[in-house]
Structure formats: structure tokens, C-alpha cells
N, C-alpha and C. Protein backbone atom coordinates (compact mmCIF):
# COMPACT_ATOMS: atom_id res chain seq x y z
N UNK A 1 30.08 51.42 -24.05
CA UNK A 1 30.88 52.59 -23.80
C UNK A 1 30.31 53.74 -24.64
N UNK A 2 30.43 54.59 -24.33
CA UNK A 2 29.66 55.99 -24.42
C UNK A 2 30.30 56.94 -25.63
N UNK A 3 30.22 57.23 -26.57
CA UNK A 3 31.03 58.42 -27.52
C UNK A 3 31.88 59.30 -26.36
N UNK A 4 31.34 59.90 -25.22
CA UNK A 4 31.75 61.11 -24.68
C UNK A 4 33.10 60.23 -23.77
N UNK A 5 32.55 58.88 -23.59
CA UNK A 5 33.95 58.06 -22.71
C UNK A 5 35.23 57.58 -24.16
N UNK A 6 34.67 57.02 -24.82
CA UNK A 6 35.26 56.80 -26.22
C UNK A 6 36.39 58.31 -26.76
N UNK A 7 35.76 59.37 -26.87
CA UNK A 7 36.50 60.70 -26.92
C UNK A 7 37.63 61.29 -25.39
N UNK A 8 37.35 60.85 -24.28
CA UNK A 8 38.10 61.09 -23.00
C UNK A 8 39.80 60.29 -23.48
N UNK A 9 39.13 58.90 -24.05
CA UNK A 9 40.33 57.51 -23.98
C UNK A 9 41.00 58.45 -25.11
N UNK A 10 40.56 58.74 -26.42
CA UNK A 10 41.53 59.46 -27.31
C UNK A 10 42.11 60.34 -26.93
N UNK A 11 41.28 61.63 -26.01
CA UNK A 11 42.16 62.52 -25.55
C UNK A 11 43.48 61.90 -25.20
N UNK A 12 43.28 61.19 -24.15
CA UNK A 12 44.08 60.66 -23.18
C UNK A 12 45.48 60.40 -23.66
N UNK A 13 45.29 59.14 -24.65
CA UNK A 13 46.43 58.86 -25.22
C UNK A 13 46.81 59.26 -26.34
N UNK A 14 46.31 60.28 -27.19
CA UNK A 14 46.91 61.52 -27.65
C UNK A 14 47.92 62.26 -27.23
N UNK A 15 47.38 62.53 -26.04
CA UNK A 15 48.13 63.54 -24.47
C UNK A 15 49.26 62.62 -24.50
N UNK A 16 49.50 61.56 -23.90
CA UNK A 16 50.31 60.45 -23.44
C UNK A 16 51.39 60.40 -24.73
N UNK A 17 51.21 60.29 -25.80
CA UNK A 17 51.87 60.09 -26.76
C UNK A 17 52.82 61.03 -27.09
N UNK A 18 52.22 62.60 -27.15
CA UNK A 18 53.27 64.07 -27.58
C UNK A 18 54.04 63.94 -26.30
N UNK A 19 53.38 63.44 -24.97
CA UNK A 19 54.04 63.99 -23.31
C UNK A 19 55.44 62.79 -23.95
N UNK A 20 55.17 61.65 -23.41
CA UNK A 20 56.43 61.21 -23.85
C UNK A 20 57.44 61.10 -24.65
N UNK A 21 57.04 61.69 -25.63
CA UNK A 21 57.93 61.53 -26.70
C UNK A 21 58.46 62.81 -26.45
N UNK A 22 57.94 63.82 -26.44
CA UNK A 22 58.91 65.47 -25.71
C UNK A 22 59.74 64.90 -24.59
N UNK A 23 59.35 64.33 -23.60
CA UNK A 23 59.68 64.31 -22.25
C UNK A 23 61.20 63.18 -22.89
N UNK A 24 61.06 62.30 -24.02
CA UNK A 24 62.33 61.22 -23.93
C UNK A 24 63.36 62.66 -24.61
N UNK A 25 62.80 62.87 -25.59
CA UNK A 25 63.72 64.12 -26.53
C UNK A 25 64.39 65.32 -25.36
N UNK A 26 63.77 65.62 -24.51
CA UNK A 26 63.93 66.69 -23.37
C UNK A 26 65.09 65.86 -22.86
N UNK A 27 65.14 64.84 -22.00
CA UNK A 27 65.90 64.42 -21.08
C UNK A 27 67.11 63.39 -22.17
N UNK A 28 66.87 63.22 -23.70
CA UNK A 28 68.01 62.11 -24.08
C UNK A 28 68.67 62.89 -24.91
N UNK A 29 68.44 64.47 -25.37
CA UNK A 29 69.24 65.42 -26.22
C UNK A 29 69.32 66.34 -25.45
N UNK A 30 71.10 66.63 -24.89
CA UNK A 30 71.36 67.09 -23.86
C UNK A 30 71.22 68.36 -23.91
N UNK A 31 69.39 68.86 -23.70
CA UNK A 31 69.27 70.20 -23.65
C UNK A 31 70.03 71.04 -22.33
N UNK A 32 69.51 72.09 -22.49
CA UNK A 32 69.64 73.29 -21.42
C UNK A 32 68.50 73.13 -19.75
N UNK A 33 67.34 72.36 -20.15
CA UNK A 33 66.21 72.20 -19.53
C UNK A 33 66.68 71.01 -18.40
N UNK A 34 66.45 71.30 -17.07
CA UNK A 34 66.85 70.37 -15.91
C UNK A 34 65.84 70.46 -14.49
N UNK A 35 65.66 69.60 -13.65
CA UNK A 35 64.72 69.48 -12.50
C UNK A 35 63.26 68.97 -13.23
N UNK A 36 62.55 70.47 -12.28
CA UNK A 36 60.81 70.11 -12.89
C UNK A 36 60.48 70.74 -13.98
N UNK A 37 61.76 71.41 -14.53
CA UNK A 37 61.35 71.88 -16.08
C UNK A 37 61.35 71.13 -17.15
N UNK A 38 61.96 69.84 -16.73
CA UNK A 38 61.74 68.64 -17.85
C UNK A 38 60.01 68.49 -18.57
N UNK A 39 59.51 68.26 -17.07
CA UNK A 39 57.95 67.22 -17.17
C UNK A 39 57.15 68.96 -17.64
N UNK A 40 57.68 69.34 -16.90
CA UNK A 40 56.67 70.69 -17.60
C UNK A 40 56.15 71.88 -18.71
N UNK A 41 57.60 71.28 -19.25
CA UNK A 41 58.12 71.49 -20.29
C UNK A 41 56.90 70.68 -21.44
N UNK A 42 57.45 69.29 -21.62
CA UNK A 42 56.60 68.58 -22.15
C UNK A 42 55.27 68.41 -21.78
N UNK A 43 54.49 68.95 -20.73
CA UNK A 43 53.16 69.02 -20.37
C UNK A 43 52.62 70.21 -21.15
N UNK A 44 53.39 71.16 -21.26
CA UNK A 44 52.92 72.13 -21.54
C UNK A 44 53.12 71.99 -23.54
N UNK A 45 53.82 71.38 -23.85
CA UNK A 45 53.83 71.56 -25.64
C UNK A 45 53.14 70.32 -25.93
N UNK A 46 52.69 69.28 -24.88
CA UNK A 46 52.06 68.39 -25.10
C UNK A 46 50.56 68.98 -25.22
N UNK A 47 49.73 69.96 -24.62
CA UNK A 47 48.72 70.56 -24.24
C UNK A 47 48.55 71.45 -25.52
N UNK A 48 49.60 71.85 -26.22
CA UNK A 48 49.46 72.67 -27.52
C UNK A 48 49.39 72.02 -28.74
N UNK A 49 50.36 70.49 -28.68
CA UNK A 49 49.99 69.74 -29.38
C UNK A 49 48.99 68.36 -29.87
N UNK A 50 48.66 68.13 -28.96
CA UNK A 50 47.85 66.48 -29.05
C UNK A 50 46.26 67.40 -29.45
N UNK A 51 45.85 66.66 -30.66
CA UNK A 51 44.66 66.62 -30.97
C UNK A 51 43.78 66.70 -29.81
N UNK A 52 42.11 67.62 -30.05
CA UNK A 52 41.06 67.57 -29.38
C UNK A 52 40.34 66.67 -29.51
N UNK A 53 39.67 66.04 -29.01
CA UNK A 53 38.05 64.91 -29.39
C UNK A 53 36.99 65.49 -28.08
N UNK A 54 35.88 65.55 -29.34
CA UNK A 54 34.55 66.13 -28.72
C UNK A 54 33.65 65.29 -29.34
N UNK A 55 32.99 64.28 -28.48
CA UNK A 55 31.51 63.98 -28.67
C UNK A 55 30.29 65.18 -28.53
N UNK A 56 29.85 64.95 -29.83
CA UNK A 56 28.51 66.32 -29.88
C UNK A 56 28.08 65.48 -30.73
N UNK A 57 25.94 65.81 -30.16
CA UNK A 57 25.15 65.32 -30.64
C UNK A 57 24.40 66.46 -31.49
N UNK A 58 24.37 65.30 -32.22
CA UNK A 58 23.88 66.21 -33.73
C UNK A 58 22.33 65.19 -34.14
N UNK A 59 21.79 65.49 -35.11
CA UNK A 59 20.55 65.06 -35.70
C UNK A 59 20.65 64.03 -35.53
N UNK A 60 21.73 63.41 -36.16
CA UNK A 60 21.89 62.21 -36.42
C UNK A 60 22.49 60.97 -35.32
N UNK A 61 23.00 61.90 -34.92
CA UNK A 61 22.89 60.87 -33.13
C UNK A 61 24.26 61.54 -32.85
N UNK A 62 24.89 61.01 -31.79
CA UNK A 62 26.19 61.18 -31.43
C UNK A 62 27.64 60.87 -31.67
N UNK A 63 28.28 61.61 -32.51
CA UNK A 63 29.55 61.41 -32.93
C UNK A 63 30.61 62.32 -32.66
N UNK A 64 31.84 61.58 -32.82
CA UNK A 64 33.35 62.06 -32.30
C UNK A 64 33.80 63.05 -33.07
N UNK A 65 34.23 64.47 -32.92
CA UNK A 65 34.81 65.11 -33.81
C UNK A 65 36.44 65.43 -33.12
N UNK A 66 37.40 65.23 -33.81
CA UNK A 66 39.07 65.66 -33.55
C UNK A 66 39.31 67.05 -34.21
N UNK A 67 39.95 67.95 -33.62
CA UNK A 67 40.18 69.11 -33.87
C UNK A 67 41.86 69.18 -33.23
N UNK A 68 42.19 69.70 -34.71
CA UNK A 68 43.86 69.82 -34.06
C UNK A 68 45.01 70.83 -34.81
N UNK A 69 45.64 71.41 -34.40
CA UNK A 69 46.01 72.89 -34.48
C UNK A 69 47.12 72.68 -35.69
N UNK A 70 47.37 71.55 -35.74
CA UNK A 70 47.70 71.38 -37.16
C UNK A 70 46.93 71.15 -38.76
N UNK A 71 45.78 70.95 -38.27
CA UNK A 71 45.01 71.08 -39.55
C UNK A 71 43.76 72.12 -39.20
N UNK A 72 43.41 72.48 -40.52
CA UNK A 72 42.79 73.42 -40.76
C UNK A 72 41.48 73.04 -40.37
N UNK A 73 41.10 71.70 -40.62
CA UNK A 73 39.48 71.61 -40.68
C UNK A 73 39.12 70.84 -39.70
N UNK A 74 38.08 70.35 -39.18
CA UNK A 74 37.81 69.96 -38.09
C UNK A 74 37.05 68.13 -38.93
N UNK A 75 37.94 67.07 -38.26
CA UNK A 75 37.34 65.95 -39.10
C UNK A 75 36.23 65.13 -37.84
N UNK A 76 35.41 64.39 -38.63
CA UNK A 76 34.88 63.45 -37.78
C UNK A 76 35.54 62.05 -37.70
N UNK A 77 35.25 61.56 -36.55
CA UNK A 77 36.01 60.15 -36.11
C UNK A 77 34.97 59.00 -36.18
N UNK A 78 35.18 58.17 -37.05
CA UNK A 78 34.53 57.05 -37.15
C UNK A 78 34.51 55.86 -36.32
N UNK A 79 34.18 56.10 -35.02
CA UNK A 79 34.93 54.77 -34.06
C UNK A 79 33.60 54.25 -33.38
């Protein structure tokens, strides 16, 4: 498996992780939010929140970097 496929799977369930957990909080604390503003709701703060992963090749060969709007610095992923 590939760094650049390895970085897709983190995206992924990064994504998966903020979506549901907004989407249970949205629909089990009886907000104001109802219909397709539930899922879109949480698509959309899920998209602001879940960490980035970027495979970029560097000198040294190809590695994972996570970038995420809660921290300041940009770390590398050891996977």
C-alpha cells in the first residue's frame, strides 16, 4: 500500500469520525436544526474540522504529513 493510499484511509476516517459524532450531537441534543440540515450541517464542520494528510516526496523518500487547524505546526506521520 502506497503513502498517498495510506494518507486517503486517514483522511477518510478522520472525516468519518468529526461527521458522526456532530451528526449524533445534532440529532440527540434537541437542537433547532431539522430535515437535510442535520447531515449538512455536520458535513460541513466536519470539513473544517478533521485533520489533513498529505503524502509528499521529499529527499528522503515519501512520507505522511497531517495538518490541522487546530495546531499550529504541521507534524509528520510515522505509519
Amino acid at each position: 500500500m502506497t503513502k498517498g493510499t495510506k494518507a486517503l484511509i486517514l483522511m477518510f476516517f478522520s472525516y468519518a469520525l468529526f461527521f458522526l459524532t456532530i451528526y449524533y450531537v445534532l440529532t440527540h441534543f434537541h437542537t433547532a436544526i431539522q430535515g437535510f440540515w442535520i447531515p449538512l450541517t455536520a458535513g460541513i464542520c466536519s470539513t473544517l474540522l478533521a485533520p489533513q494528510f498529505k503524502a509528499i516526496k521529499t529527499p528522503k523518500g515519501e512520507k505522511i504529513f497531517m495538518r490541522w487547524l487546530l495546531l499550529k505546526e504541521v507534524k509528520e506521520i510515522k505509519w
